[in-house]
PDB file of N, CA and C in Angstrom:
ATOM      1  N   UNK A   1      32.206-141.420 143.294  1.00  0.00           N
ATOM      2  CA  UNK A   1      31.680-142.713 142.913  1.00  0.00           C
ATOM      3  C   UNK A   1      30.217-142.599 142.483  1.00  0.00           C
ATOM      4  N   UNK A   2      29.363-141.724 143.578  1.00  0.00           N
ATOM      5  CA  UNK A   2      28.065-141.493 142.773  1.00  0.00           C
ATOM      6  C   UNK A   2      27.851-141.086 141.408  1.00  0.00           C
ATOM      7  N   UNK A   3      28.913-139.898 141.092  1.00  0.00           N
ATOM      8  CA  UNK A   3      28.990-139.554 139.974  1.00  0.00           C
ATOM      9  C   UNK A   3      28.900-140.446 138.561  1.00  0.00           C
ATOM     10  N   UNK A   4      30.027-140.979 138.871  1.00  0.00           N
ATOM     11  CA  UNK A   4      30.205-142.438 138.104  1.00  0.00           C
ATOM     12  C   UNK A   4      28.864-143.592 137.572  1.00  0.00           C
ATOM     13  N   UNK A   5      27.956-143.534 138.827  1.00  0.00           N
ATOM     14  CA  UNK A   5      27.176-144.467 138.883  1.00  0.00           C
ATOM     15  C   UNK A   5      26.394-143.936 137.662  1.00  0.00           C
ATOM     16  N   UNK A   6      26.135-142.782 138.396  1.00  0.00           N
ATOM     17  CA  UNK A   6      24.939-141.481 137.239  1.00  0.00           C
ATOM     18  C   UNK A   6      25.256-141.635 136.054  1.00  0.00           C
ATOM     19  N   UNK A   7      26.799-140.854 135.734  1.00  0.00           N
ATOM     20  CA  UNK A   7      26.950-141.146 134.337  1.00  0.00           C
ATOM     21  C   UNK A   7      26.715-142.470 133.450  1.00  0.00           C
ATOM     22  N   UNK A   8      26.980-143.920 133.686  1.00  0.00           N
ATOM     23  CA  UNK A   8      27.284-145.118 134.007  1.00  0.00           C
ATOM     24  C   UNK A   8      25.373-145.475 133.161  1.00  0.00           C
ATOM     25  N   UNK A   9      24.637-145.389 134.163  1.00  0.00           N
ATOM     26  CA  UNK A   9      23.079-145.077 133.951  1.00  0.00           C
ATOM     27  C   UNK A   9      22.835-144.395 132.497  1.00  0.00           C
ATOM     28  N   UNK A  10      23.488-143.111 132.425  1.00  0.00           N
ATOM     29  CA  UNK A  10      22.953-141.946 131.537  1.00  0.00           C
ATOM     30  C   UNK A  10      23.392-142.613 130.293  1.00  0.00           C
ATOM     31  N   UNK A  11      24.466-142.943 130.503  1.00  0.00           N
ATOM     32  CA  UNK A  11      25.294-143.460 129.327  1.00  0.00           C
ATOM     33  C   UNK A  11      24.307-144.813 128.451  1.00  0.00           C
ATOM     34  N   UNK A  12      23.935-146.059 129.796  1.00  0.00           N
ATOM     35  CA  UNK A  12      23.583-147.021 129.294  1.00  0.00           C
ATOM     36  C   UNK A  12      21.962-146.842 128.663  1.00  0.00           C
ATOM     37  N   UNK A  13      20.952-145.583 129.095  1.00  0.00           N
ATOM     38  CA  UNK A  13      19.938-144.760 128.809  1.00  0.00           C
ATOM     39  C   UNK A  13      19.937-144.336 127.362  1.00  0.00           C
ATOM     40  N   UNK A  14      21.605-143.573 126.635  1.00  0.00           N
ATOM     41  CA  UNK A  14      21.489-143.433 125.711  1.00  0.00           C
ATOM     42  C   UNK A  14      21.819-144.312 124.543  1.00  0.00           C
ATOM     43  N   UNK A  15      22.793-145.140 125.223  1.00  0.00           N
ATOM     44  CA  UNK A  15      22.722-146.203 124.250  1.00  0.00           C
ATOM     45  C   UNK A  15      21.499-147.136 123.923  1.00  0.00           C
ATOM     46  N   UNK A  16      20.611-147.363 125.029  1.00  0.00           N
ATOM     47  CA  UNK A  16      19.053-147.935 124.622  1.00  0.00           C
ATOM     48  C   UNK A  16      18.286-147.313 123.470  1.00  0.00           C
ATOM     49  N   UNK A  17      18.198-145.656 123.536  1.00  0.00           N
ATOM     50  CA  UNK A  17      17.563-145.086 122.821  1.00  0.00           C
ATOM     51  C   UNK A  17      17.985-145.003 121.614  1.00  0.00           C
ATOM     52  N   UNK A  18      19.407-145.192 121.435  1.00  0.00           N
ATOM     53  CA  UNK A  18      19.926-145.377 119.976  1.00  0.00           C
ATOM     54  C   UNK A  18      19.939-146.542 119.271  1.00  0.00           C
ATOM     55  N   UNK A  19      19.832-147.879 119.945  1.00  0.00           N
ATOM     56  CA  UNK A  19      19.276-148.729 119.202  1.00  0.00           C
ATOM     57  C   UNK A  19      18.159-148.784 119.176  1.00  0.00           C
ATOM     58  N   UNK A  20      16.742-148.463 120.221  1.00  0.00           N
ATOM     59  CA  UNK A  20      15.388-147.877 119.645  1.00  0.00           C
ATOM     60  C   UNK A  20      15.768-147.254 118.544  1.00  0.00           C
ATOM     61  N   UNK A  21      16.416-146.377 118.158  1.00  0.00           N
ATOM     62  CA  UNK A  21      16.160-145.773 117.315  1.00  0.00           C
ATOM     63  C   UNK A  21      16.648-146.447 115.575  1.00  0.00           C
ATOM     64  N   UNK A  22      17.455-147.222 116.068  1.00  0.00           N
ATOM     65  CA  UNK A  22      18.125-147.704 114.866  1.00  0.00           C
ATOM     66  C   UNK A  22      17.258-149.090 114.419  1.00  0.00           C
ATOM     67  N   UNK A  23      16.469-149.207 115.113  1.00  0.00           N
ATOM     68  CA  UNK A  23      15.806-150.766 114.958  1.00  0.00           C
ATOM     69  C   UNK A  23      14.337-149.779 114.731  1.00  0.00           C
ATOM     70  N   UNK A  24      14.061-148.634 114.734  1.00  0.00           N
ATOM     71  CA  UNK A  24      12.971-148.198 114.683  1.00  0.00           C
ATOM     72  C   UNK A  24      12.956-148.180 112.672  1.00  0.00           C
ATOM     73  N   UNK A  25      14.190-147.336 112.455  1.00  0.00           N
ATOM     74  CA  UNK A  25      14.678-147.210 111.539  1.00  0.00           C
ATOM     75  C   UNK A  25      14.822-148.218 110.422  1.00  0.00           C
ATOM     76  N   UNK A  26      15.677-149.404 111.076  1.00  0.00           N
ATOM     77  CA  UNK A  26      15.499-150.522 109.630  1.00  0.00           C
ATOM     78  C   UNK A  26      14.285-151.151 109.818  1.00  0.00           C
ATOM     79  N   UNK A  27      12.932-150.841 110.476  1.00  0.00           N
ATOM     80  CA  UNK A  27      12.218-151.838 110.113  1.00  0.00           C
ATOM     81  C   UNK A  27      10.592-151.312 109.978  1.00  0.00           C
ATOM     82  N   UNK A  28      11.231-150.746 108.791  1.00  0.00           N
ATOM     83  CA  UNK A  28       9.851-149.792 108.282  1.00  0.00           C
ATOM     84  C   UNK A  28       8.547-150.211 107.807  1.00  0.00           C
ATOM     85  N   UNK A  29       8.260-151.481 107.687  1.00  0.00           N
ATOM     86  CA  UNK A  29       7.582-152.659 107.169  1.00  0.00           C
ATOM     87  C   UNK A  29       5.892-151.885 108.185  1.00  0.00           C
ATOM     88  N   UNK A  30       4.634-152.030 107.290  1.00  0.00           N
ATOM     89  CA  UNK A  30       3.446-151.281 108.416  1.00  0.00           C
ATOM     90  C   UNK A  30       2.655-152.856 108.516  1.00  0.00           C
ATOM     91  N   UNK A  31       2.037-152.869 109.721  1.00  0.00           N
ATOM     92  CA  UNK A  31       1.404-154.367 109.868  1.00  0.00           C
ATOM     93  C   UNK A  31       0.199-153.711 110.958  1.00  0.00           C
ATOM     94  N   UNK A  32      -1.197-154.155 110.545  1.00  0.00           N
ATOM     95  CA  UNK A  32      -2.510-153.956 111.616  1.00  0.00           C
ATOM     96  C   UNK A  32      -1.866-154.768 112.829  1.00  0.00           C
ATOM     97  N   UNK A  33      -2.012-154.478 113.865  1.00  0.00           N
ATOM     98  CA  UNK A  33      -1.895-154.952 114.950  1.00  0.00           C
ATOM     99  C   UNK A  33      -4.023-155.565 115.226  1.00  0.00           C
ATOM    100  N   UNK A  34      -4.158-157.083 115.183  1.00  0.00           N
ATOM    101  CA  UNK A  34      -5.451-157.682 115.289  1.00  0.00           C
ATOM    102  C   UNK A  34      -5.350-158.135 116.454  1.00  0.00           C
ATOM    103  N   UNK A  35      -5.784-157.316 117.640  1.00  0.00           N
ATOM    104  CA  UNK A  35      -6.403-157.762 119.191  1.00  0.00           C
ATOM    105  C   UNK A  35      -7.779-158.580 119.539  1.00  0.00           C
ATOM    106  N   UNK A  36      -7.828-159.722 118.672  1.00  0.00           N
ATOM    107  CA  UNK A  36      -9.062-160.600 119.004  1.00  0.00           C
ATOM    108  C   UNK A  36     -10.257-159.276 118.493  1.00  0.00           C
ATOM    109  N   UNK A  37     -10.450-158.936 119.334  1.00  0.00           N
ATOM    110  CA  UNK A  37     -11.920-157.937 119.406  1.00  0.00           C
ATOM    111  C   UNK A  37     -11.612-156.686 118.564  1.00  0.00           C
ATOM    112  N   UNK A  38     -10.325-155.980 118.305  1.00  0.00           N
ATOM    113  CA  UNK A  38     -10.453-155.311 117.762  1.00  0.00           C
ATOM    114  C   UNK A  38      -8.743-154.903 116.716  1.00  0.00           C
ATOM    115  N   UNK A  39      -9.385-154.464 115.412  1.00  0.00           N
ATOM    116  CA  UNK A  39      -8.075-154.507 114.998  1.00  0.00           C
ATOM    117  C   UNK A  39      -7.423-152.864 114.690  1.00  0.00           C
ATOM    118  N   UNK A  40      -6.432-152.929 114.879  1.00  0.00           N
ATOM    119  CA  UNK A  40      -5.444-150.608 115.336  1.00  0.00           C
ATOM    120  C   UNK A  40      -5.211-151.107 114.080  1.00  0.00           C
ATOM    121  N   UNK A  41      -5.405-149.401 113.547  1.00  0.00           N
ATOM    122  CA  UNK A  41      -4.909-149.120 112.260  1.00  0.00           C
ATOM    123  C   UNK A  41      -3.038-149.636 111.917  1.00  0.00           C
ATOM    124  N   UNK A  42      -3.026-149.680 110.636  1.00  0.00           N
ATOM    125  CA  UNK A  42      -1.208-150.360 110.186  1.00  0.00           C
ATOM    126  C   UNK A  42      -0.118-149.326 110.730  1.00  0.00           C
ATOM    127  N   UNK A  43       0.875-149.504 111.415  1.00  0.00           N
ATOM    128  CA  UNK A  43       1.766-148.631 111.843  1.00  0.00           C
ATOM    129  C   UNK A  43       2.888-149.593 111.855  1.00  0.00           C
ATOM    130  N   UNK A  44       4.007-148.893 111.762  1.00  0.00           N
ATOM    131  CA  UNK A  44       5.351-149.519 111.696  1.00  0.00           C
ATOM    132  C   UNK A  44       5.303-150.785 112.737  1.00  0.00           C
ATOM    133  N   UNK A  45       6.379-152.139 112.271  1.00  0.00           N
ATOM    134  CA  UNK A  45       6.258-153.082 113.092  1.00  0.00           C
ATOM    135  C   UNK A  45       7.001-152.824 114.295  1.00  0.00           C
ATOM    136  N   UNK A  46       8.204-151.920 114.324  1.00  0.00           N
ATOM    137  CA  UNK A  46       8.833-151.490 115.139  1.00  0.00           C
ATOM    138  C   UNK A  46       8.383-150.423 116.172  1.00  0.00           C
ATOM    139  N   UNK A  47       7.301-149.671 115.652  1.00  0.00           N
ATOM    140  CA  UNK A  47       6.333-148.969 116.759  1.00  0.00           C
ATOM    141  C   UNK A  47       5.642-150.090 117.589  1.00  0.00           C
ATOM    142  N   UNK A  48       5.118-151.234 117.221  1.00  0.00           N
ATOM    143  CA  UNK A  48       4.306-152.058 117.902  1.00  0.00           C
ATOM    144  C   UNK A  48       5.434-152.934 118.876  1.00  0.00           C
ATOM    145  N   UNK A  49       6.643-153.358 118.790  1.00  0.00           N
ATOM    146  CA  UNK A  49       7.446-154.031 119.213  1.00  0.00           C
ATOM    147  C   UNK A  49       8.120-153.177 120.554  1.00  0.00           C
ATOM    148  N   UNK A  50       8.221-151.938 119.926  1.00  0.00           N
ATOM    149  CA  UNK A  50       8.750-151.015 120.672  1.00  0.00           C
ATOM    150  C   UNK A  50       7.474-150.524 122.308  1.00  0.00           C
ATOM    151  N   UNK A  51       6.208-150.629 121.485  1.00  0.00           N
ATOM    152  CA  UNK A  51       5.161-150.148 122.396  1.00  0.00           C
ATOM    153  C   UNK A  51       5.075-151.581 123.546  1.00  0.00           C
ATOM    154  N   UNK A  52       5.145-152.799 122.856  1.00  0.00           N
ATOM    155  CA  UNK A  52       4.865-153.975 123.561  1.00  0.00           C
ATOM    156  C   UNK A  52       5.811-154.315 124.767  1.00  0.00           C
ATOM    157  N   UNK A  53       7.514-153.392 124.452  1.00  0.00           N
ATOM    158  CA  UNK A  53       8.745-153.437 125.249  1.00  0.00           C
ATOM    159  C   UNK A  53       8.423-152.545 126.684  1.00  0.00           C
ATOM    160  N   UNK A  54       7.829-150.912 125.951  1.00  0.00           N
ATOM    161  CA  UNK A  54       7.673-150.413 126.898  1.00  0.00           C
ATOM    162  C   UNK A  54       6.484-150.759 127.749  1.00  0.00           C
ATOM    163  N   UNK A  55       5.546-151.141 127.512  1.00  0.00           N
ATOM    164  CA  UNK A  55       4.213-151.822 128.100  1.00  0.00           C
ATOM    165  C   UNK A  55       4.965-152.666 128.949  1.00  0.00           C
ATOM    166  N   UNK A  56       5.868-153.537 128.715  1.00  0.00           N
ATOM    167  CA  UNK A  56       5.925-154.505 129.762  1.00  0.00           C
ATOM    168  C   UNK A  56       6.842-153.655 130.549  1.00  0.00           C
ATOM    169  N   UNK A  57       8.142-153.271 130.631  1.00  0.00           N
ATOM    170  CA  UNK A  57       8.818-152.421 131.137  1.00  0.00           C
ATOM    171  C   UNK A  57       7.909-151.517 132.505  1.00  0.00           C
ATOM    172  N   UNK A  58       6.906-151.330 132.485  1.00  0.00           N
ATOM    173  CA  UNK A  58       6.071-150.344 133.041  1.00  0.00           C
ATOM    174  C   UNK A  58       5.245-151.080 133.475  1.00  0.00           C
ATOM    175  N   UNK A  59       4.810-152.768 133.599  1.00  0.00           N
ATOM    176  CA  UNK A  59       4.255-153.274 134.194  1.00  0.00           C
ATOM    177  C   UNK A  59       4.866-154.229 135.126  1.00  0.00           C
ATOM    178  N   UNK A  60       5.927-154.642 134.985  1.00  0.00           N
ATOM    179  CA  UNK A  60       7.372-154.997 135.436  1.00  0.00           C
ATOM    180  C   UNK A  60       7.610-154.153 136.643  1.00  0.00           C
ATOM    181  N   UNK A  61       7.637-152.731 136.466  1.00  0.00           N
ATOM    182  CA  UNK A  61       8.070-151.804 137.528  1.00  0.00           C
ATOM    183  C   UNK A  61       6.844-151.934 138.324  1.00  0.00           C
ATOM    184  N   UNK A  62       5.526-152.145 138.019  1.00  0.00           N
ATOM    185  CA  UNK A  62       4.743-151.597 139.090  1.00  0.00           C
ATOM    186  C   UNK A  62       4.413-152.776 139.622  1.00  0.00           C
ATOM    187  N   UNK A  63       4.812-153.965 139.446  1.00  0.00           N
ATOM    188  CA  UNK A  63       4.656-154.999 140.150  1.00  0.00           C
ATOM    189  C   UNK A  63       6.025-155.047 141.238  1.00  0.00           C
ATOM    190  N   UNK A  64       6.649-154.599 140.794  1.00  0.00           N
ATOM    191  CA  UNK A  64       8.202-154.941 141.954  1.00  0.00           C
ATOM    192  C   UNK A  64       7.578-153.741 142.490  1.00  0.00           C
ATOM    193  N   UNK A  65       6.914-152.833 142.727  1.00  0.00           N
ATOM    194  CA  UNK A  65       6.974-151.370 143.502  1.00  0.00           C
ATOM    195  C   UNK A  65       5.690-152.027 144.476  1.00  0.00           C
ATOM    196  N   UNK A  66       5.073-152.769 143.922  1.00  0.00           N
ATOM    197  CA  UNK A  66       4.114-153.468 145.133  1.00  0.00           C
ATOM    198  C   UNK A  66       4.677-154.404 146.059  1.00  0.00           C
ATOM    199  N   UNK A  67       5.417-155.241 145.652  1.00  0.00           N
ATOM    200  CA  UNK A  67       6.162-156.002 146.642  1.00  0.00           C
ATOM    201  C   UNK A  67       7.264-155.020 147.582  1.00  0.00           C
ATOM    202  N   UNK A  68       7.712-154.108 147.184  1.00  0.00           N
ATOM    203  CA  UNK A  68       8.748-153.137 147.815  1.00  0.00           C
ATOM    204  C   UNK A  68       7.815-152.617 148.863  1.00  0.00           C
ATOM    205  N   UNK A  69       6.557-152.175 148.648  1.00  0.00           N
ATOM    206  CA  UNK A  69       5.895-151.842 149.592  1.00  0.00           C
ATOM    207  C   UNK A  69       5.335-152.243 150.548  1.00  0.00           C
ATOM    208  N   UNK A  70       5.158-153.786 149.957  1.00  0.00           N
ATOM    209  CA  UNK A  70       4.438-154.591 151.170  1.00  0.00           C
ATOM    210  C   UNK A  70       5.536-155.327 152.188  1.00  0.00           C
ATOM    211  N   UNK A  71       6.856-155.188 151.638  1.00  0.00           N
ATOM    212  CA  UNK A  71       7.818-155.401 152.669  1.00  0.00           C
ATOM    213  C   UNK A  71       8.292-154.040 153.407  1.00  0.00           C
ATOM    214  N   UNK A  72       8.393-153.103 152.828  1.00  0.00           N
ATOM    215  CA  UNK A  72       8.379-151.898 153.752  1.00  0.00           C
ATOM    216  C   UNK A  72       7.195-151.717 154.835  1.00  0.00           C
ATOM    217  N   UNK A  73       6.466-151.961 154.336  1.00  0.00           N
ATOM    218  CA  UNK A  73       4.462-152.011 155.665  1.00  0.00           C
ATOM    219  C   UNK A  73       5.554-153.420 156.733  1.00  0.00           C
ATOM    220  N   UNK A  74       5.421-154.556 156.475  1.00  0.00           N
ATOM    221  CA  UNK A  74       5.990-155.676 157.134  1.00  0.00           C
ATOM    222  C   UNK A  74       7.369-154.980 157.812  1.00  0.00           C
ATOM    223  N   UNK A  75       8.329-154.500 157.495  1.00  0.00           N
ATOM    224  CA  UNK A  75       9.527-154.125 158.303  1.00  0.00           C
ATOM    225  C   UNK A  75       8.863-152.651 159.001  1.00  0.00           C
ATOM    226  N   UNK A  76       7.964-152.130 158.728  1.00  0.00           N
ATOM    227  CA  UNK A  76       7.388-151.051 159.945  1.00  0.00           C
ATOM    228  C   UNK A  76       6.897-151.330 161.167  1.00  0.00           C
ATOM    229  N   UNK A  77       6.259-152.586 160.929  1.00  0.00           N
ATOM    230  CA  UNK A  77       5.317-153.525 161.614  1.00  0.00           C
ATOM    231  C   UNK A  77       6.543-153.977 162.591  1.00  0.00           C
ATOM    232  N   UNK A  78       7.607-154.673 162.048  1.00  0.00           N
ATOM    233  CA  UNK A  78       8.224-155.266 163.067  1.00  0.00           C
ATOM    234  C   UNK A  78       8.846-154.220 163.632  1.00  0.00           C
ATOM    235  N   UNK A  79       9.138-153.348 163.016  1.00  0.00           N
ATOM    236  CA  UNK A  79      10.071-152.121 164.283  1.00  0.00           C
ATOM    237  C   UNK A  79       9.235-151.683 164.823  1.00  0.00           C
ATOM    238  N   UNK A  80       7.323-151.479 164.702  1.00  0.00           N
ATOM    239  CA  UNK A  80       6.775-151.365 166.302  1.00  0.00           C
ATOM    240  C   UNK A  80       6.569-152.017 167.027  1.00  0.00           C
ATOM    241  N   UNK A  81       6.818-153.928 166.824  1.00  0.00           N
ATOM    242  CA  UNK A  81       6.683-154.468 167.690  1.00  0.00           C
ATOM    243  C   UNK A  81       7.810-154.552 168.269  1.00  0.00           C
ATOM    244  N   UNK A  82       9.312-154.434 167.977  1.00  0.00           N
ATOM    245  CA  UNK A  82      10.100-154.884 168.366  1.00  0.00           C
ATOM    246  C   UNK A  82      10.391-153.299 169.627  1.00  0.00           C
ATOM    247  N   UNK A  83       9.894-151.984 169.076  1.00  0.00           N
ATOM    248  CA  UNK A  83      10.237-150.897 169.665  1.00  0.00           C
ATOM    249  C   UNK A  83       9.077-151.183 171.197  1.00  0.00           C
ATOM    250  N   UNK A  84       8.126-151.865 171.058  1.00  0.00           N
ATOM    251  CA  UNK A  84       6.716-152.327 172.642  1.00  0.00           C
ATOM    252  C   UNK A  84       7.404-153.483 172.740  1.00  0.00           C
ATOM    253  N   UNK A  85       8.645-154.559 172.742  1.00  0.00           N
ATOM    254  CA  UNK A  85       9.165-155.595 173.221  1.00  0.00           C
ATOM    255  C   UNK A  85       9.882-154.820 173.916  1.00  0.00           C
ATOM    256  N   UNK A  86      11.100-154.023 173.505  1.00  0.00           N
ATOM    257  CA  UNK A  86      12.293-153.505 174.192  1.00  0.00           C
ATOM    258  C   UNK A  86      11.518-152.446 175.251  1.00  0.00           C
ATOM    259  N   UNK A  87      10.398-151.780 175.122  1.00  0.00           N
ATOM    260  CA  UNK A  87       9.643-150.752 176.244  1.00  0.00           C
ATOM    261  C   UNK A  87       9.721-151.776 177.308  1.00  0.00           C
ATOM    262  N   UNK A  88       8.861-153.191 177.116  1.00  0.00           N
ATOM    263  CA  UNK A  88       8.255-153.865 177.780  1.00  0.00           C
ATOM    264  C   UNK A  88       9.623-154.220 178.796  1.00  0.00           C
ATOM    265  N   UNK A  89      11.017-154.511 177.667  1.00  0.00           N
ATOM    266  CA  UNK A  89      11.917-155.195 178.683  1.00  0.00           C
ATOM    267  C   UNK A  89      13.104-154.221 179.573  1.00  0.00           C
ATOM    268  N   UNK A  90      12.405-153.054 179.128  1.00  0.00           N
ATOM    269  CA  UNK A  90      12.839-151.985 179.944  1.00  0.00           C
ATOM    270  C   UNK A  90      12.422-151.584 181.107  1.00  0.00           C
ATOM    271  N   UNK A  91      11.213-151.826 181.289  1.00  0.00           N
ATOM    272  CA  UNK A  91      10.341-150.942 182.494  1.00  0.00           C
ATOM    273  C   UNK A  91      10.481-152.519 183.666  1.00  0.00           C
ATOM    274  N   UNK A  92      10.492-153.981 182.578  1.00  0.00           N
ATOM    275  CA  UNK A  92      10.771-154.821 183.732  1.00  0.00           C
ATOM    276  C   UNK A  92      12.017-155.000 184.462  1.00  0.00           C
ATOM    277  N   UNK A  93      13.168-154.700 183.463  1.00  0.00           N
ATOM    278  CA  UNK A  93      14.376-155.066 184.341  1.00  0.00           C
ATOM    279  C   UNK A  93      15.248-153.799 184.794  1.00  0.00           C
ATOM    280  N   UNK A  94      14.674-152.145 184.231  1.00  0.00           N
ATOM    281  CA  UNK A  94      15.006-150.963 184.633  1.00  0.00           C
ATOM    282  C   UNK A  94      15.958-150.684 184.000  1.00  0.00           C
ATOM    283  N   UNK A  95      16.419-151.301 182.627  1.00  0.00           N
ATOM    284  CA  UNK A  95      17.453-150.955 182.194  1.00  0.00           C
ATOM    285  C   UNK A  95      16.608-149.869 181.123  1.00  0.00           C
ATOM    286  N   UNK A  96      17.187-148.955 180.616  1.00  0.00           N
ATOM    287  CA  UNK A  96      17.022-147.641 179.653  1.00  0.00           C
ATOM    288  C   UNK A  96      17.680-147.794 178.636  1.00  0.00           C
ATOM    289  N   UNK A  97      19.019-148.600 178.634  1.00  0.00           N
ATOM    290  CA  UNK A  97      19.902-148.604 177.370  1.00  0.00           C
ATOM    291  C   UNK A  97      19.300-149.666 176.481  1.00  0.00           C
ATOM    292  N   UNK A  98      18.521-150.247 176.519  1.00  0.00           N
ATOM    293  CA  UNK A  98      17.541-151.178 175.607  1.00  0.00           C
ATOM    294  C   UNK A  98      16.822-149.940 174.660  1.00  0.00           C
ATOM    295  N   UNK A  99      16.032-149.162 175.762  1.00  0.00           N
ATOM    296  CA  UNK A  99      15.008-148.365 174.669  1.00  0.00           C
ATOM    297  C   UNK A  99      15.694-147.307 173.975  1.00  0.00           C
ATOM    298  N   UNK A 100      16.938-147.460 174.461  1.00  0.00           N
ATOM    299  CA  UNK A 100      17.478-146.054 173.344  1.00  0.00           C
ATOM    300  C   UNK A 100      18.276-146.697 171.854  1.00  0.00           C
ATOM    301  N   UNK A 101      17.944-148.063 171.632  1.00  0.00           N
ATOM    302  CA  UNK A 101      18.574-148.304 170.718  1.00  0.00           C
ATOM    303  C   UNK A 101      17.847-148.522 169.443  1.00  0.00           C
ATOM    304  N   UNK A 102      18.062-147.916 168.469  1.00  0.00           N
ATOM    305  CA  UNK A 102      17.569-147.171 167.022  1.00  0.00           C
ATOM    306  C   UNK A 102      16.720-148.719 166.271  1.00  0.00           C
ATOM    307  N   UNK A 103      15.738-148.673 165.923  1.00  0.00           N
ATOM    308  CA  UNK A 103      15.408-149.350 165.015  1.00  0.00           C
ATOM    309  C   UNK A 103      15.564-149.681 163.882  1.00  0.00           C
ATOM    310  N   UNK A 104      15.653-151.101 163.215  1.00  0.00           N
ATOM    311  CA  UNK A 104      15.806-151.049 161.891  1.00  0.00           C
ATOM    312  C   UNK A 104      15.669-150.535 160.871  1.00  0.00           C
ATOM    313  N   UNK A 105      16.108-149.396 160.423  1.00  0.00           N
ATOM    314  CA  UNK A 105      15.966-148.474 158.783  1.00  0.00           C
ATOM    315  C   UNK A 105      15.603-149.346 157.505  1.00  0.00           C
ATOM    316  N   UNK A 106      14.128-148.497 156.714  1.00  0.00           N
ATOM    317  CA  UNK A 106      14.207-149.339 155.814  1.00  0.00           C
ATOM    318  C   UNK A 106      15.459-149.249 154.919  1.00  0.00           C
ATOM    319  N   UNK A 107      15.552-150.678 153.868  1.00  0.00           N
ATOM    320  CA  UNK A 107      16.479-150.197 152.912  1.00  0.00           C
ATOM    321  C   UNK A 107      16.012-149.798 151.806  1.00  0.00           C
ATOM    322  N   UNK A 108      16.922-148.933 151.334  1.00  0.00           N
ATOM    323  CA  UNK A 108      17.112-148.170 150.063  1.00  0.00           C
ATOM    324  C   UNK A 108      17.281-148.872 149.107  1.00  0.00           C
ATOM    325  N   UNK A 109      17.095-147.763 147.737  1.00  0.00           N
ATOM    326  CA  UNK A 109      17.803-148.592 145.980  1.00  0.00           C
ATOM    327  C   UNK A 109      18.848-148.978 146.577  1.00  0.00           C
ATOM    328  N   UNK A 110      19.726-147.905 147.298  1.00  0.00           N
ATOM    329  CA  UNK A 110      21.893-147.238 147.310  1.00  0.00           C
ATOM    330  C   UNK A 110      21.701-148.495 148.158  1.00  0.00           C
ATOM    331  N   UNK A 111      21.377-149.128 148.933  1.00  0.00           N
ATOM    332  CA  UNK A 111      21.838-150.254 150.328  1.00  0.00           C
ATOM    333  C   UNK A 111      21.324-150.836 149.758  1.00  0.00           C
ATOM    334  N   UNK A 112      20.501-151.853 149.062  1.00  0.00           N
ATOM    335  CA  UNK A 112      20.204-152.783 148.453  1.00  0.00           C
ATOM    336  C   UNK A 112      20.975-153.426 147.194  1.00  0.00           C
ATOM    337  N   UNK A 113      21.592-152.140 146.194  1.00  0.00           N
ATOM    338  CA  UNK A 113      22.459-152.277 145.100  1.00  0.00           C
ATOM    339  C   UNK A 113      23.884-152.898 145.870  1.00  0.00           C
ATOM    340  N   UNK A 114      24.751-152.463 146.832  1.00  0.00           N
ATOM    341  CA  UNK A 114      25.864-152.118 147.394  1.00  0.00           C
ATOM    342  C   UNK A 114      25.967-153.797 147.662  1.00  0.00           C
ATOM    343  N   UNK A 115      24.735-154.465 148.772  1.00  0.00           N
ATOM    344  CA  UNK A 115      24.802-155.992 148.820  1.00  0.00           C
ATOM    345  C   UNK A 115      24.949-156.846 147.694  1.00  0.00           C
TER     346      UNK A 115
END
């Protein structure tokens, strides 16, 4: 099944790049890209469309990779408090089978996709 997934990915990877490529292709047209303050030499409109896709693409990711992290810090946090609750309710009522029980694992891409 992993296999599947991979290929599945690879597959939908190359089909992206072939319509990049085919939209790179019909749209040979050169246009200055004018940024207020400064204007980039004329290059295909499809280089600029294409650059503006991947720009966001890559700012997209590093904003979800900050929130992934600040809930991973937050679910660390609670498995040490919850690991000094269960100490605490161990040593008061003498039970041991409290503290031997495993803390919450963060989740993964694979356990997050699966829900």
């Amino acid at each position: 099944m992993q296999f599947l997934r991979k290929l599945f990915y690879f597959l939908i990877a190359v089909a992206m790049l072939a319509l990049g490529a085919l939209f790179a292709v019909q749209n040979e047209a050169t246009v200055p890209l004018d940024l207020l303050v400064v204007q980039l030499p004329e290059r295909s409109i499809a280089l600029w469309v294409l650059l503006a896709f991947a720009i966001g693409g890559v700012v997209g990711l590093l904003t979800s990779l900050g929130m992934i992290l600040r809930q991973r810090t937050a679910l660390a946090a609670a498995n040490r408090r919850l690991a000094k609750l269960r100490g605490q309710a161990s040593t008061e009522t003498g039970n041991q089978q409290a503290s031997e029980t495993k803390p919450v694992e963060p989740a993964t891409d694979s356990t997050l996709q699966e829900s």
